[in-house]
Protein backbone atom coordinates (compact mmCIF):
# COMPACT_ATOMS: atom_id res chain seq x y z
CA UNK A 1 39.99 40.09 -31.20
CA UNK A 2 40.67 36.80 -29.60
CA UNK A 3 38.74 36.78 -25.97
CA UNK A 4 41.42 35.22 -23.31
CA UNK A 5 39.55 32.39 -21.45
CA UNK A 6 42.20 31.11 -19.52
CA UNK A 7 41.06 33.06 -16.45
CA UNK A 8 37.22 31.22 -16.60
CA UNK A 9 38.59 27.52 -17.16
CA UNK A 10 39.49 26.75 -13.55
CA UNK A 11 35.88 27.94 -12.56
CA UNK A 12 34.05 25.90 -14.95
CA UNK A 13 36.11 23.06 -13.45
CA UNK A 14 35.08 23.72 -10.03
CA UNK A 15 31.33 24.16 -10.97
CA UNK A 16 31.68 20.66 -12.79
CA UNK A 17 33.22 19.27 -10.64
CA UNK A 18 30.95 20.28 -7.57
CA UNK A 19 28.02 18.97 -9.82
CA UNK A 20 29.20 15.93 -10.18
CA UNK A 21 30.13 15.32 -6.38
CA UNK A 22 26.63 16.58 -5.67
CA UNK A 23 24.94 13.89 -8.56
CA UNK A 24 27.33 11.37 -6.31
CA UNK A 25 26.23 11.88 -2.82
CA UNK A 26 22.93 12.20 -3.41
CA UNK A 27 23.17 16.04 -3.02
CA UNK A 28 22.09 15.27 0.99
CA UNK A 29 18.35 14.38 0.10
CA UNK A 30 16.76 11.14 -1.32
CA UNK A 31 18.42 8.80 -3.33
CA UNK A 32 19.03 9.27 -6.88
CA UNK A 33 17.81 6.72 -10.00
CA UNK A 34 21.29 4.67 -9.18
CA UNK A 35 19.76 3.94 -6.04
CA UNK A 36 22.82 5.49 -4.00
CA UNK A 37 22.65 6.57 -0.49
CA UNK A 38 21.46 10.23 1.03
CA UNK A 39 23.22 11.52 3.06
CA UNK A 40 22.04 11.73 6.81
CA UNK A 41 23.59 14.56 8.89
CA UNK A 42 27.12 12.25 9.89
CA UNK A 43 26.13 9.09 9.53
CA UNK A 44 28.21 6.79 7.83
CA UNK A 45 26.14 4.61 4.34
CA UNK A 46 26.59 0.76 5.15
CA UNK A 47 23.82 -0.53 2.99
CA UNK A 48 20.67 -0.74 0.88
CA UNK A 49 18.07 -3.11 1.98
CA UNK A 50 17.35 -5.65 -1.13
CA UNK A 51 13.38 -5.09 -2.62
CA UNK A 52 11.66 -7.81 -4.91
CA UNK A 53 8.66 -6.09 -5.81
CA UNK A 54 8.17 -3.17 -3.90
CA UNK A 55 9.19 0.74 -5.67
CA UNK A 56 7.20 2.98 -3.33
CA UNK A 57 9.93 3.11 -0.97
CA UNK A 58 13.69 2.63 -0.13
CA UNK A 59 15.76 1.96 3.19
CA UNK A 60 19.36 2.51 3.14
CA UNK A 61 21.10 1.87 6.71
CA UNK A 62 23.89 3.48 8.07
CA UNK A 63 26.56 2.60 10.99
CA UNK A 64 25.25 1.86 14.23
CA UNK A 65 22.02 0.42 13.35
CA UNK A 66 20.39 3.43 12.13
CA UNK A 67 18.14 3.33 9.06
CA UNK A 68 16.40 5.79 6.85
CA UNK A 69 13.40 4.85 5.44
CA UNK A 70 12.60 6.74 2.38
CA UNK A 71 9.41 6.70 0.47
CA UNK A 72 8.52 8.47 -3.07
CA UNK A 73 7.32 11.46 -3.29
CA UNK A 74 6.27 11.92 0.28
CA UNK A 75 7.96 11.33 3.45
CA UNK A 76 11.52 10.28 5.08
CA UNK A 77 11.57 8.32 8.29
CA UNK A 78 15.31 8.02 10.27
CA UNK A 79 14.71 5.09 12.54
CA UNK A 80 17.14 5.95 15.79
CA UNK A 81 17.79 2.99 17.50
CA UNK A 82 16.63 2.52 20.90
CA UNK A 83 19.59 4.03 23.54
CA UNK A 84 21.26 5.73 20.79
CA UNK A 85 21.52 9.55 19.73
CA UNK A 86 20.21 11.79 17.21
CA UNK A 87 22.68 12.62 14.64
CA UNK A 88 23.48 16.44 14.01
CA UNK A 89 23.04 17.71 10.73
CA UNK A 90 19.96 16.13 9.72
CA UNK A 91 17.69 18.06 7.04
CA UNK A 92 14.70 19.21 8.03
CA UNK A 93 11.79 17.03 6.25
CA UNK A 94 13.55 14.09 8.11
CA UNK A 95 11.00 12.81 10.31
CA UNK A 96 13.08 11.18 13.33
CA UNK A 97 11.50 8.37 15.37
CA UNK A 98 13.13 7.01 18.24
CA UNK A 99 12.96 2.83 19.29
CA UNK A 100 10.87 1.19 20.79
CA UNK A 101 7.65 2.48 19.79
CA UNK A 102 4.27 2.09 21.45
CA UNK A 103 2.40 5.21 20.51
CA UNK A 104 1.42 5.14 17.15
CA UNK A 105 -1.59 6.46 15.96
CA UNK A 106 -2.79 4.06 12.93
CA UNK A 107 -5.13 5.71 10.65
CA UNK A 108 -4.14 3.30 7.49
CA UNK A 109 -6.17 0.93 7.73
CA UNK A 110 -4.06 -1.30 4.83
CA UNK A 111 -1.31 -1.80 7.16
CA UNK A 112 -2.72 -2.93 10.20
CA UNK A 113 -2.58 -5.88 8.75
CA UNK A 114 0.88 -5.61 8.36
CA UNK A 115 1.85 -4.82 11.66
CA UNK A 116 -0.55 -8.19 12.72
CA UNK A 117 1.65 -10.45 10.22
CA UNK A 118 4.59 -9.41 12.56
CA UNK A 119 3.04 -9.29 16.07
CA UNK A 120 3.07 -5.83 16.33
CA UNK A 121 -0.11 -4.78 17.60
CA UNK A 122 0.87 -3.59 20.86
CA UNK A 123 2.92 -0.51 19.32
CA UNK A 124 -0.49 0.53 18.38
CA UNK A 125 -2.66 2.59 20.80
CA UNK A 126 -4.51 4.88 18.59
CA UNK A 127 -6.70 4.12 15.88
CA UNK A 128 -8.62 6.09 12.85
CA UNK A 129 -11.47 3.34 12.78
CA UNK A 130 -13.70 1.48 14.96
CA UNK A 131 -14.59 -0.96 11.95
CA UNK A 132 -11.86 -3.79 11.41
CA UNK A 133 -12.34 -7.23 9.60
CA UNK A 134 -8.91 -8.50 11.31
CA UNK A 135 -9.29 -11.10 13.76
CA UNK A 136 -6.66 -9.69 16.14
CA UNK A 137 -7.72 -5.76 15.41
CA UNK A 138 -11.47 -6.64 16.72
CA UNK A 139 -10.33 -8.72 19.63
CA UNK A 140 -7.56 -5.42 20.54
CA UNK A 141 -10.47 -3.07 19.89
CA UNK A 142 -12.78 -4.98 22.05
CA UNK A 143 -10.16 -5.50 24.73
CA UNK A 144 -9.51 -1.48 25.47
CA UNK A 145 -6.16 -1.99 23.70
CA UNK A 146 -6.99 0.42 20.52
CA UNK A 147 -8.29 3.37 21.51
CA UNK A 148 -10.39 5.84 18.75
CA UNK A 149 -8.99 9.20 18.65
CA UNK A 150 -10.90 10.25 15.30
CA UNK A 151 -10.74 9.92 11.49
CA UNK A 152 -8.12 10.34 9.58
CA UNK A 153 -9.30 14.05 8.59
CA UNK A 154 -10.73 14.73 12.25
CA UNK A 155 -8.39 13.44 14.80
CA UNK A 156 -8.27 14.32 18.11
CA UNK A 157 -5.43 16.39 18.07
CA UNK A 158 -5.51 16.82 21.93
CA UNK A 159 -5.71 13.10 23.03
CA UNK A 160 -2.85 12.27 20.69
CA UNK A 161 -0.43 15.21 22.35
CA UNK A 162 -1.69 13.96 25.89
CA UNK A 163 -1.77 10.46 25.55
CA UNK A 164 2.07 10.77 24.28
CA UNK A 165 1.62 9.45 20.15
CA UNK A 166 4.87 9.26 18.91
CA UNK A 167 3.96 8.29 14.97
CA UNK A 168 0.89 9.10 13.16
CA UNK A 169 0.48 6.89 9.98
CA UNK A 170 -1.55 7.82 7.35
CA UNK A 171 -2.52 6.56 4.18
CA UNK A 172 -2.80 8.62 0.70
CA UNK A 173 -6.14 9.57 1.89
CA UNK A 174 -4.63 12.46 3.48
CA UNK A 175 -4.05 14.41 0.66
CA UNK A 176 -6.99 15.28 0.07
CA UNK A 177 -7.07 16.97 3.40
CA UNK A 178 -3.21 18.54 3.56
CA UNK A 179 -4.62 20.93 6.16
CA UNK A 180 -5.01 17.72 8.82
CA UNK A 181 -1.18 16.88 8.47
CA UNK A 182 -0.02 20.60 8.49
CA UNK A 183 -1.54 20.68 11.64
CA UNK A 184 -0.32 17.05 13.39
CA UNK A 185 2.38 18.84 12.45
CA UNK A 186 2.62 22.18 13.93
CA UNK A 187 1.57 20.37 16.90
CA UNK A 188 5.04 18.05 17.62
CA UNK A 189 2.76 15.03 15.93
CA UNK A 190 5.25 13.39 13.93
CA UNK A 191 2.90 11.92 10.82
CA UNK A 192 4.16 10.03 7.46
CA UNK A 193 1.83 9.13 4.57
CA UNK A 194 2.40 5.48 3.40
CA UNK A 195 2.34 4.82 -0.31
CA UNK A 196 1.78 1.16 -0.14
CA UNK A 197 -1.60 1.41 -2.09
CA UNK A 198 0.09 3.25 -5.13
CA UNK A 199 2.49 -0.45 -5.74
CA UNK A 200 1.39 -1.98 -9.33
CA UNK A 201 1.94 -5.33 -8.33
CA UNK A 202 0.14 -7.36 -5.82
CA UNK A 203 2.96 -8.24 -3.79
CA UNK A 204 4.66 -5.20 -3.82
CA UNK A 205 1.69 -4.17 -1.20
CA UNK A 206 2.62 -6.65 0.98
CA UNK A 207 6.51 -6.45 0.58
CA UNK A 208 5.63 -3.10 2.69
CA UNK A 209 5.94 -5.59 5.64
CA UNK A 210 9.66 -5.09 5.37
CA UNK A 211 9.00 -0.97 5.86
CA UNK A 212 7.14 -1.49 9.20
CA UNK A 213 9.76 -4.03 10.13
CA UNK A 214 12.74 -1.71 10.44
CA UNK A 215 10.30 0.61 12.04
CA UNK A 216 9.61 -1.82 14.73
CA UNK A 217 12.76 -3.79 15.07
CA UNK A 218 10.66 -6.82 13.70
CA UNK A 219 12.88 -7.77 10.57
CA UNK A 220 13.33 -11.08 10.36
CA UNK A 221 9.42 -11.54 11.56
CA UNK A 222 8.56 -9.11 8.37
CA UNK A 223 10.99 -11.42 6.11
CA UNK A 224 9.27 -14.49 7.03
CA UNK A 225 5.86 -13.21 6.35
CA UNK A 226 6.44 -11.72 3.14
CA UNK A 227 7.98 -15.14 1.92
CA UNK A 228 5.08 -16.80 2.51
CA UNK A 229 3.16 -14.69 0.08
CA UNK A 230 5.83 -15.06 -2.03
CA UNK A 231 6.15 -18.82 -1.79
CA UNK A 232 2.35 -18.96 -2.68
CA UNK A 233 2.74 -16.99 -5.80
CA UNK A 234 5.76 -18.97 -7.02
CA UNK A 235 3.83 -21.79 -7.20
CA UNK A 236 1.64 -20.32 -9.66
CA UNK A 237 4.38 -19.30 -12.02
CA UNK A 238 4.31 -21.09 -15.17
CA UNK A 239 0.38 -21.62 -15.07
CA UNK A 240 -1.48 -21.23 -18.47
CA UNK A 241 -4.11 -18.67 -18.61
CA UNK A 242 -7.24 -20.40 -17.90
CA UNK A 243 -8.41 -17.94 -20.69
CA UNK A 244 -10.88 -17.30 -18.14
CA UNK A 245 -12.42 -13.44 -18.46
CA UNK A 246 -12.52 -11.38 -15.01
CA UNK A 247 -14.93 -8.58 -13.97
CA UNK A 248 -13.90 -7.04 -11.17
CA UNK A 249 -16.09 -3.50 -9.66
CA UNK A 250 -18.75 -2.43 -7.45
CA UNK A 251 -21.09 -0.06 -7.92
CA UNK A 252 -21.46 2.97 -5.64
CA UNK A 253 -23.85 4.98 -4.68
CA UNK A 254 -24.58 7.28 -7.63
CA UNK A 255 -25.17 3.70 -9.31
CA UNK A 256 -22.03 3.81 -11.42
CA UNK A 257 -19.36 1.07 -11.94
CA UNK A 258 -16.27 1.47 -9.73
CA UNK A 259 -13.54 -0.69 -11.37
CA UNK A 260 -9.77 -0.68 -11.89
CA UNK A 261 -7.21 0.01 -14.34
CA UNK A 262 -5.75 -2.53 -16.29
CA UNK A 263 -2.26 -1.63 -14.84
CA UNK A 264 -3.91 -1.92 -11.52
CA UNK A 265 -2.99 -4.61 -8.65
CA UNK A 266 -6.27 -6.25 -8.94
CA UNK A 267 -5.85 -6.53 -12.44
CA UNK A 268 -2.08 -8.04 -11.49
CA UNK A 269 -3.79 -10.39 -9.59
CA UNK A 270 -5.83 -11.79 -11.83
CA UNK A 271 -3.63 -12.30 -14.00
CA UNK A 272 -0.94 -14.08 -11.85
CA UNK A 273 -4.10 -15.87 -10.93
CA UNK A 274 -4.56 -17.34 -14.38
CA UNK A 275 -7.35 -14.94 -15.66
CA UNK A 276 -7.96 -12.22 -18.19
CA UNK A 277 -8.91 -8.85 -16.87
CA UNK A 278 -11.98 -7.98 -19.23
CA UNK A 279 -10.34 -4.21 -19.29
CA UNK A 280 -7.55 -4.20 -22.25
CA UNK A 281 -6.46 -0.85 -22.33
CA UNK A 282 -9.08 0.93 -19.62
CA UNK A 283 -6.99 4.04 -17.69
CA UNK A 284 -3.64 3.52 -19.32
CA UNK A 285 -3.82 7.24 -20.87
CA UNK A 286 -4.86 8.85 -17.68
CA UNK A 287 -1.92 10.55 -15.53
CA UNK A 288 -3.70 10.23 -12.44
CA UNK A 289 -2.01 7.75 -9.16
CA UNK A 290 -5.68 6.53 -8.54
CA UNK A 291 -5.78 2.80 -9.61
CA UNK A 292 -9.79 2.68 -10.02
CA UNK A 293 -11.64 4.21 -12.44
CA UNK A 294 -15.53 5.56 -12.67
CA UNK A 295 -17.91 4.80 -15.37
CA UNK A 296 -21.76 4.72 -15.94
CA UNK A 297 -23.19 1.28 -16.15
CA UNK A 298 -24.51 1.56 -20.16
CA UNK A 299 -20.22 1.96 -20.55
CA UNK A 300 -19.82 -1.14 -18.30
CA UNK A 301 -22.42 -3.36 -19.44
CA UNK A 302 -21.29 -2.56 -23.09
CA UNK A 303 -17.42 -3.76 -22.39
CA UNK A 304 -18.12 -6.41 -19.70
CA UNK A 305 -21.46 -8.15 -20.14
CA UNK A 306 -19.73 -11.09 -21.19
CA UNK A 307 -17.34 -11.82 -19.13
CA UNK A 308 -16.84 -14.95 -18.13
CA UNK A 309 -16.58 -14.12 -14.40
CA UNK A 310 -17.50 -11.45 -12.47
CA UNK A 311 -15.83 -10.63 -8.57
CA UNK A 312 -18.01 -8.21 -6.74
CA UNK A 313 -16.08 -6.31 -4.35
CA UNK A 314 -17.15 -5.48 -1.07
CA UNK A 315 -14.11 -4.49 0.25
CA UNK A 316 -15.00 -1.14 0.21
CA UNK A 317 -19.29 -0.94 0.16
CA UNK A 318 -21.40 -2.93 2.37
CA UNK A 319 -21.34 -6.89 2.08
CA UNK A 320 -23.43 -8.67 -0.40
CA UNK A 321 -24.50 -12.32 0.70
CA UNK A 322 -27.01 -13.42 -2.15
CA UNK A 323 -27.66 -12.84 -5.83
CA UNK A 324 -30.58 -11.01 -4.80
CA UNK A 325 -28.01 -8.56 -3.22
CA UNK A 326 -26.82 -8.45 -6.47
CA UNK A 327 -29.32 -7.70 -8.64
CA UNK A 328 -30.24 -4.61 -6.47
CA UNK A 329 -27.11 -3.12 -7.38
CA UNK A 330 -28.78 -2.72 -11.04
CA UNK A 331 -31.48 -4.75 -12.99
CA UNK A 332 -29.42 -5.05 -16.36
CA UNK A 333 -26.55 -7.20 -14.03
CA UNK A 334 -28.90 -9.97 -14.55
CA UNK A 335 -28.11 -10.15 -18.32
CA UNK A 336 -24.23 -10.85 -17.48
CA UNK A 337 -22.82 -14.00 -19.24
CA UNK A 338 -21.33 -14.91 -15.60
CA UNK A 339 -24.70 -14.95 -14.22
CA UNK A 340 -26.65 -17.09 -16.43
CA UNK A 341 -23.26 -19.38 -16.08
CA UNK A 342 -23.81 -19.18 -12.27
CA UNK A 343 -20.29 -17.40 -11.92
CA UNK A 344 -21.09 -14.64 -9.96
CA UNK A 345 -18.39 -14.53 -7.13
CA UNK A 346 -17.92 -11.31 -4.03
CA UNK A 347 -15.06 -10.50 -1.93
CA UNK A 348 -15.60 -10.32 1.92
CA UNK A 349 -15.11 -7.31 3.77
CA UNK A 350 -11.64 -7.97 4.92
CA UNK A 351 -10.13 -8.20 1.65
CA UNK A 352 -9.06 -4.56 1.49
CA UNK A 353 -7.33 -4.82 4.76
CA UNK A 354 -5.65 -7.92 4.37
CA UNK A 355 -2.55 -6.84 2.41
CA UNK A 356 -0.46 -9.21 4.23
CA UNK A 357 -2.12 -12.23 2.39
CA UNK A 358 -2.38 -11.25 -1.32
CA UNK A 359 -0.36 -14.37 -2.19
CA UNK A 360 -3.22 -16.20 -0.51
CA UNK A 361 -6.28 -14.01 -2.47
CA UNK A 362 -4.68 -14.88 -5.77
CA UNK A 363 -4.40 -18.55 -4.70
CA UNK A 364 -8.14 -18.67 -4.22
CA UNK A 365 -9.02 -16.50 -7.57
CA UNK A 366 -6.64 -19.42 -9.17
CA UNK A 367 -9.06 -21.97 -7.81
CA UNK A 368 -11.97 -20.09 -8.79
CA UNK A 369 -10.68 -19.66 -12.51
CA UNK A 370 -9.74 -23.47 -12.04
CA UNK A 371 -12.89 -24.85 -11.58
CA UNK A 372 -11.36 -25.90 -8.12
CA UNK A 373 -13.25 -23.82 -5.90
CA UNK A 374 -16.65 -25.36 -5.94
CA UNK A 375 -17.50 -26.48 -2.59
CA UNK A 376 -14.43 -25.53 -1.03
CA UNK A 377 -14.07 -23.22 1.60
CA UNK A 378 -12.52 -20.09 0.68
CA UNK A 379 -11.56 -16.90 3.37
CA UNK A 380 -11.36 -14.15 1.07
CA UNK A 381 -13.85 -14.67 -1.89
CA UNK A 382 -17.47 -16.75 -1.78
CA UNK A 383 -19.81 -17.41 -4.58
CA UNK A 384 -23.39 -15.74 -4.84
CA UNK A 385 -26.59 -17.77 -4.87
């Protein structure tokens, strides 16, 4: 017996047809792999903001200066101009600041540097660290201007409510203390985790300048100082490799090698650089968003030893000044091709923090690979005697 399906066709056309206006609009939430527009409560979709390098995040604006800032897999930022309203409708995980700002509680310590390439330091007032390799953090933190309230993972919940925070930024960090956030939270302290640190490419850290700048109503500043980066990196394009091997690591305290990826930044950077990361294939089967990876030093010494360079970094353990320093890290570093070649190079503290100036950290690992560093005065990177 034939069934009759006339009756079910019109409904499989609406349910189609509802799909497909969902897959269209974005279905209210983030934006879809097309890179269309969420919809935000009854705001009207004017534009997407234009990314070179960046893919962390997204910021589509909508009529009357409003802008959602959208970054992957975490958090959702709707930037309300200053004097304007809140829109109705909004979804829930929208986190809804409100211009100017002057209360934020900075507990990523990668974009304060950010916020200094714009002049935006006095929209900070709380801070997650007392230690700070920028010039213009130290001087704010010695003038009263920063004031601690706690770790990222301790913060003083009750001078943040009191003393009026209005943003709490936090880097990936976080996660491994959900807890802390849950309860910024609960409390009315609107908190975002920044992604900047999980970008593959070196200037895609720094292109997070443009984020902060719709934040803070400093766009064109933001532009300008992520073109300067930029500017420094074209010039390099259509270098040769130097053909120059690169270590890159420290070692912690357990005594083992702390190095990165080979689809890392740092690797990135050495390679825009004009330099071969001594890692081939190290981390490219692992799942994991971390961009370093652990190994004992027998594993390192056996891969590395004879690389042509090596770049301590001591942007994350205490500085090193001599080759002595070195050496105390382990005995068998003295066997390194790069040290009996008197290559033996260390990043200052400030690198980590400085993620407004990678264009001008891969200009001085150029001159290092070069040759043209010797007796020059670099700011980020110094050889070990």
């Amino acid at each position: 017996m034939k069934k009759n399906l006339s009756f079910r066709a019109p409904a499989l056309l609406l349910a189609l047809c509802m799909a497909l206006s969902l897959l269209l609009t974005g279905c209210g939430g983030k934006g879809n792999s097309n890179g269309e527009a969420p919809t935000v409560g009854n705001l009207k979709y004017e534009s997407t903001m234009p990314l070179e390098y960046a893919d962390q995040f997204a910021v589509y604006r909508y009529e009357g200066g409003y802008s959602l800032i959208d970054m992957v897999d975490s958090d959702r930022i709707l930037v309300v101009p200053e004097g304007k309203e809140i829109p109705d409708g909004l979804d829930d995980d929208i986190v809804v600041v409100q211009q100017p700002l002057d209360h934020i509680y900075m507990a990523a310590t990668s974009a304060m540097a950010l916020f200094d390439a714009i002049d935006a330091l006095d929209t900070i007032a709380f801070v997650g660290t007392q230690h700070w390799y920028i010039e213009n953090a130290i001087q704010a933190m010695q003038d009263g201007k920063f004031i601690y309230a706690g770790k990222y993972n301790t913060p003083d919940y009750e001078m943040l409510i009191n003393q009026g925070c209005q943003l709490a930024i936090e880097s990936t960090m976080i996660l491994h203390n959900p807890e802390v956030k849950e309860k910024m939270m609960e409390l009315g302290i609107k908190t975002v985790v920044e992604r900047s640190s999980y970008e593959d490419h070196p200037l895609g850290r720094t292109e997070w300048v443009k984020l902060y700048g719709v934040l803070l109503g400093k766009e064109e500043e933001a532009e300008a100082a992520f073109r300067t980066e930029v500017d420094k990196i074209k010039a390099l394009e259509g270098t040769e490799s130097t053909g120059k091997t690169v270590a890159f690591f420290y070692v912690n305290s357990n005594g083992n090698v702390v190095t990165y990826k080979t689809n890392g930044y740092v690797p990135s950077m050495i390679r825009i650089a004009g330099g071969e990361y001594i890692f081939t294939d190290l981390g490219l089967d692992e799942d994991s968003k971390l961009s370093t990876v652990n190994m004992n030093m027998e594993e390192f010494y056996y891969t590395a030893k004879d690389a042509d360079i090596i770049i301590y970094n001591c942007s994350i353990v205490s500085q090193l000044h001599t080759l002595e320093d070195f050496f105390d890290q382990s005995p068998v570093l003295k066997d390194f091709k790069a040290v009996q070649e008197d290559n033996v190079w260390c990043t200052s503290r400030s690198m980590f923090q400085q993620t407004d100036k990678m264009g001008s950290i891969i200009e001085e690992m150029h001159a290092i690979f070069t040759g043209e560093a010797e007796g020059e005065d670099l700011h980020y990177i110094f050889k070990l005697q």
